[in-house]
Protein backbone atom coordinates (compact mmCIF):
# COMPACT_ATOMS: atom_id res chain seq x y z
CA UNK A 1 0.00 0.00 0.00
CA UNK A 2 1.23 3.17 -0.68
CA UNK A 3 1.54 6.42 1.39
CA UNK A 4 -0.88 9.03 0.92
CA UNK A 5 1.60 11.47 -0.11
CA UNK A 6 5.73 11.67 0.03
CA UNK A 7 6.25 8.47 -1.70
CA UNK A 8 9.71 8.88 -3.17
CA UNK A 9 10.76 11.69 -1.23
CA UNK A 10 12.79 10.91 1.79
CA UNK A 11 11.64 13.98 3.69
CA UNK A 12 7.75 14.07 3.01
CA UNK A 13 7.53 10.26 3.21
CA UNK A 14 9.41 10.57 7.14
CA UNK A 15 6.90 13.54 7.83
CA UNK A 16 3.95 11.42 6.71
CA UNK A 17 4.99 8.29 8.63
CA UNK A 18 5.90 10.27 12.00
CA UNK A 19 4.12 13.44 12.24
CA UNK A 20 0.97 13.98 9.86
CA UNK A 21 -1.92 13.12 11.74
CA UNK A 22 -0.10 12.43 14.89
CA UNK A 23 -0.63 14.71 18.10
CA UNK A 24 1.32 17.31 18.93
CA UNK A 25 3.75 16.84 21.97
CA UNK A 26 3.68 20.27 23.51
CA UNK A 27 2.56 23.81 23.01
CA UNK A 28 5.99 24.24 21.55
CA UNK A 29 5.44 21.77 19.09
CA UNK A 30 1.99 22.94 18.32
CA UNK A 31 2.96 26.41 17.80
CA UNK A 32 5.76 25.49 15.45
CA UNK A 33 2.80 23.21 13.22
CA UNK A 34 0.91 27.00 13.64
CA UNK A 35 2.91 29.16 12.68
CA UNK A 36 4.87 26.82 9.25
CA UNK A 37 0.98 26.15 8.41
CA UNK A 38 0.33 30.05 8.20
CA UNK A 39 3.89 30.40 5.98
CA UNK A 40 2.11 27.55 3.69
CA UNK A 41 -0.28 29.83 2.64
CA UNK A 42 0.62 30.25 -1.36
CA UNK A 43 2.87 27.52 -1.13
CA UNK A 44 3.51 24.34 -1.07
CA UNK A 45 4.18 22.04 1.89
CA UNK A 46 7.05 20.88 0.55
CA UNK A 47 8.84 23.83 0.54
CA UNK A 48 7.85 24.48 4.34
CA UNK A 49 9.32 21.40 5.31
CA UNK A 50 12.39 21.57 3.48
CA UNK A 51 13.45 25.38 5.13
CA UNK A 52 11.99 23.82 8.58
CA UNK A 53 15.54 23.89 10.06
CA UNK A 54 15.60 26.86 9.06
CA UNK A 55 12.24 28.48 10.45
CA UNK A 56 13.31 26.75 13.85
CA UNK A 57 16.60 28.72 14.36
CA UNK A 58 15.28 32.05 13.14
CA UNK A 59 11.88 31.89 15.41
CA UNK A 60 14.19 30.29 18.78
CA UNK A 61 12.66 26.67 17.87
CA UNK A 62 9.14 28.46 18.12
CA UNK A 63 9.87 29.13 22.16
CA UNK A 64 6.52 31.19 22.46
CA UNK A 65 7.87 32.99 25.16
CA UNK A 66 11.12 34.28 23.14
CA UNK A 67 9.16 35.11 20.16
CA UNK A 68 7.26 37.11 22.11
CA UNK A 69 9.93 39.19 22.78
CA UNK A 70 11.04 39.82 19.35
CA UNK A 71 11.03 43.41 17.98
CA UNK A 72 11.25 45.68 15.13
CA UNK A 73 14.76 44.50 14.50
CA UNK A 74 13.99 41.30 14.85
CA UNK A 75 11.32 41.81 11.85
CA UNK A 76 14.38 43.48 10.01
CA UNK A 77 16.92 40.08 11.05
CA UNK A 78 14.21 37.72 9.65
CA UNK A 79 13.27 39.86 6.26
CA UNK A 80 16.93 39.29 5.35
CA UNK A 81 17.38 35.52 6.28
CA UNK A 82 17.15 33.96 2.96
CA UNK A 83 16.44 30.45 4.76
CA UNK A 84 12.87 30.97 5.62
CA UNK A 85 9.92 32.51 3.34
CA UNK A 86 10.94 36.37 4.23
CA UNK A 87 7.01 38.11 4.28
CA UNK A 88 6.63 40.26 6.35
CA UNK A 89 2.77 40.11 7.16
CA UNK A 90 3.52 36.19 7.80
CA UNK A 91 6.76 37.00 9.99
CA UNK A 92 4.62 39.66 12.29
CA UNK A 93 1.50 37.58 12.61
CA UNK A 94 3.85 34.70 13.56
CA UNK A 95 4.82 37.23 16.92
CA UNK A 96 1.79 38.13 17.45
CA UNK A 97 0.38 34.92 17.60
CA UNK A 98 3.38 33.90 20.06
CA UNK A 99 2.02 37.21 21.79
CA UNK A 100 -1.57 35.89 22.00
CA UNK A 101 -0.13 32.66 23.21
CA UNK A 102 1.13 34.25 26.53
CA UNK A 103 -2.18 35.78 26.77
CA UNK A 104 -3.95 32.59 26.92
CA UNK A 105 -1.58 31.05 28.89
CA UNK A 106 -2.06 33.69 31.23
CA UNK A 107 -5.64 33.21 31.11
CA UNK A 108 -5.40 29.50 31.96
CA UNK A 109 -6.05 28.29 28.89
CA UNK A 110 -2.96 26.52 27.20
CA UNK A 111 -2.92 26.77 23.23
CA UNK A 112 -3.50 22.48 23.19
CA UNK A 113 -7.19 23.25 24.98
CA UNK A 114 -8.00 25.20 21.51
CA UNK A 115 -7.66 21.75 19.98
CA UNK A 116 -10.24 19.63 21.62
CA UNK A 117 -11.24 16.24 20.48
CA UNK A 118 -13.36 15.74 17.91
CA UNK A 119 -16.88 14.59 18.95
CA UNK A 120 -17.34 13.65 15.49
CA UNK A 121 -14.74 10.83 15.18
CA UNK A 122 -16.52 7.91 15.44
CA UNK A 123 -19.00 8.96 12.93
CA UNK A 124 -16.44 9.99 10.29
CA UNK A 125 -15.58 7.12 7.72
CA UNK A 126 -12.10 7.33 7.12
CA UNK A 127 -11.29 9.12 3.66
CA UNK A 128 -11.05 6.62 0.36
CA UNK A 129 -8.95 9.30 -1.85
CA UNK A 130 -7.87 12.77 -1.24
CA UNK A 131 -11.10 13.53 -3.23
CA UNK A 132 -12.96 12.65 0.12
CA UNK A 133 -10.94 14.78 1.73
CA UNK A 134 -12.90 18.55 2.48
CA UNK A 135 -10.57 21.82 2.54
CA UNK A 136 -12.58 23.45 5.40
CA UNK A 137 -14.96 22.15 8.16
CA UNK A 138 -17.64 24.21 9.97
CA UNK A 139 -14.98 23.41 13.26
CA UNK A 140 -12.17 24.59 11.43
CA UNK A 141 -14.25 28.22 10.38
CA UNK A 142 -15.47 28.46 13.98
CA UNK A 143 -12.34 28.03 15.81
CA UNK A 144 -11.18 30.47 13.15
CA UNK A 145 -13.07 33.03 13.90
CA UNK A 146 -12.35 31.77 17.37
CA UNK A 147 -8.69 32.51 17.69
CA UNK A 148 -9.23 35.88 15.48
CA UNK A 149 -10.90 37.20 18.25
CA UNK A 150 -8.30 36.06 20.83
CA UNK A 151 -5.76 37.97 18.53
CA UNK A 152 -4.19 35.30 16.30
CA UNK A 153 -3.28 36.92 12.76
CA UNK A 154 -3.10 34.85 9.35
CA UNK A 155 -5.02 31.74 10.21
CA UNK A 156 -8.55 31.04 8.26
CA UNK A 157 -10.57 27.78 7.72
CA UNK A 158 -8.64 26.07 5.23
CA UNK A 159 -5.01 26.86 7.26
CA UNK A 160 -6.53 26.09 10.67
CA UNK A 161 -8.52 22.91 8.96
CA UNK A 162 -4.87 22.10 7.42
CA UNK A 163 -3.12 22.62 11.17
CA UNK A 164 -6.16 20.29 12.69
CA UNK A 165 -4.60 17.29 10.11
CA UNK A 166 -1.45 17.72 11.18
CA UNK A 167 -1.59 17.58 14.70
CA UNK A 168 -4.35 14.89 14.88
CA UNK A 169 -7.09 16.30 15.84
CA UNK A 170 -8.56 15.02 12.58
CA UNK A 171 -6.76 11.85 11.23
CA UNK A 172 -7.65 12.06 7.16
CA UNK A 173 -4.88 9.51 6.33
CA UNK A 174 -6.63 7.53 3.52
CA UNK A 175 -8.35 3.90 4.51
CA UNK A 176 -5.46 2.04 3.01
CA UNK A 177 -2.63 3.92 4.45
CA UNK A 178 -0.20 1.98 6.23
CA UNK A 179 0.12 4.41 8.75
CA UNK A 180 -3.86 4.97 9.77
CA UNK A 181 -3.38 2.51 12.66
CA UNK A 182 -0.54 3.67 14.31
CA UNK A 183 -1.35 7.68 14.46
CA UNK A 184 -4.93 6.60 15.28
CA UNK A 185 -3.05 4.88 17.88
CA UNK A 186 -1.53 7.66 19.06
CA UNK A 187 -4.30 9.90 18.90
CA UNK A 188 -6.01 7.67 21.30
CA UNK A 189 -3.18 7.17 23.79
CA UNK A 190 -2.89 11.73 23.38
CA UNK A 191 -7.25 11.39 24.30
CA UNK A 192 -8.29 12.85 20.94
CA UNK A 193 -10.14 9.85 20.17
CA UNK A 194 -11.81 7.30 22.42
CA UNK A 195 -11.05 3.57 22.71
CA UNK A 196 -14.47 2.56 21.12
CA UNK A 197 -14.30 4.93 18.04
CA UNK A 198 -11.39 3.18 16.53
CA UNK A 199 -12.13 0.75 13.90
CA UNK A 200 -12.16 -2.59 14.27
């Protein structure tokens, strides 16, 4: 059986075997998936992934807390790193949303609690093709409009829906991909999914 996407590519085939559809680890983690889904935008995946190393060292490995702190020079030290995708609207929403993080930690409400599981699991068949696959969902356009109001800049439906894959809290790897069981696995051992929604 074959992957739902990377095959051939050493890079996108270990991100689809380890990471796509798997749960995030931390808030760290989570706001790295953030703020490389928001670069995306215009571009393909691909690209993301192969300047990730990159992204990490400019943004302090996505340390919410440090990137909070980062300034008008900072803007300046990133526009002229040729490593990363140098925009400047996606470079400032990208501290502002590390901004809004410490405001919702603050509140008492860690980034991972905007990422609840989804009540719809067990009803969800899992996708035959990418055809089956839907760019939005009505969760992905309300928590949208969700974390616009808490201040988070450059994240609509079809980024946030995108974001919601990756991290797990949807699992759209195709029925025959040979890695369906073992991030549903995961997303069941992270609570995203309950015991008796997997699939026999």
């Amino acid at each position: 059986m074959s992957r739902c996407f990377g095959d051939g590519d050493p890079l996108y085939e270990r991100y689809h075997d380890t990471e796509w559809g798997f749960p995030a680890a931390d808030e760290r983690a989570l706001f790295e998936l953030l703020s490389l889904e928001a670069f995306q935008a215009g571009l393909s995946w691909r690209t993301i992934l192969g300047k990730r190393e990159a992204f990490r060292s400019a943004f302090a490995n996505f340390d919410a807390d440090a990137v909070a702190r980062f300034g008008p020079a900072d803007v300046e030290r990133l526009l002229g790193n040729a490593g990363i995708v140098r925009n400047r609207s996606k470079i400032e929403a990208t501290i502002g949303n590390a901004r809004a993080i410490l405001q919702l930690r603050a509140a008492g409400r860690p980034l991972l609690s905007l990422f609840p599981p989804d009540p719809q699991a067990s009803r969800r068949k899992p996708p035959e093709a990418w055809s089956d696959v839907p760019p939005t969902t009505p969760e992905a356009e309300a928590l949208a409009r969700e974390l616009k109001g808490l201040g988070f800049r450059f994240l609509g439906p079809t980024t946030l829906y995108a974001l919601m894959q990756a991290c797990g809290v949807v699992d759209d790897h195709l029925s025959t991909c040979p890695v369906r069981p073992a991030a549903e696995r995961a997303r069941r051992a992270a609570g995203l999914i309950h015991a008796t929604e997997l699939p026999s």
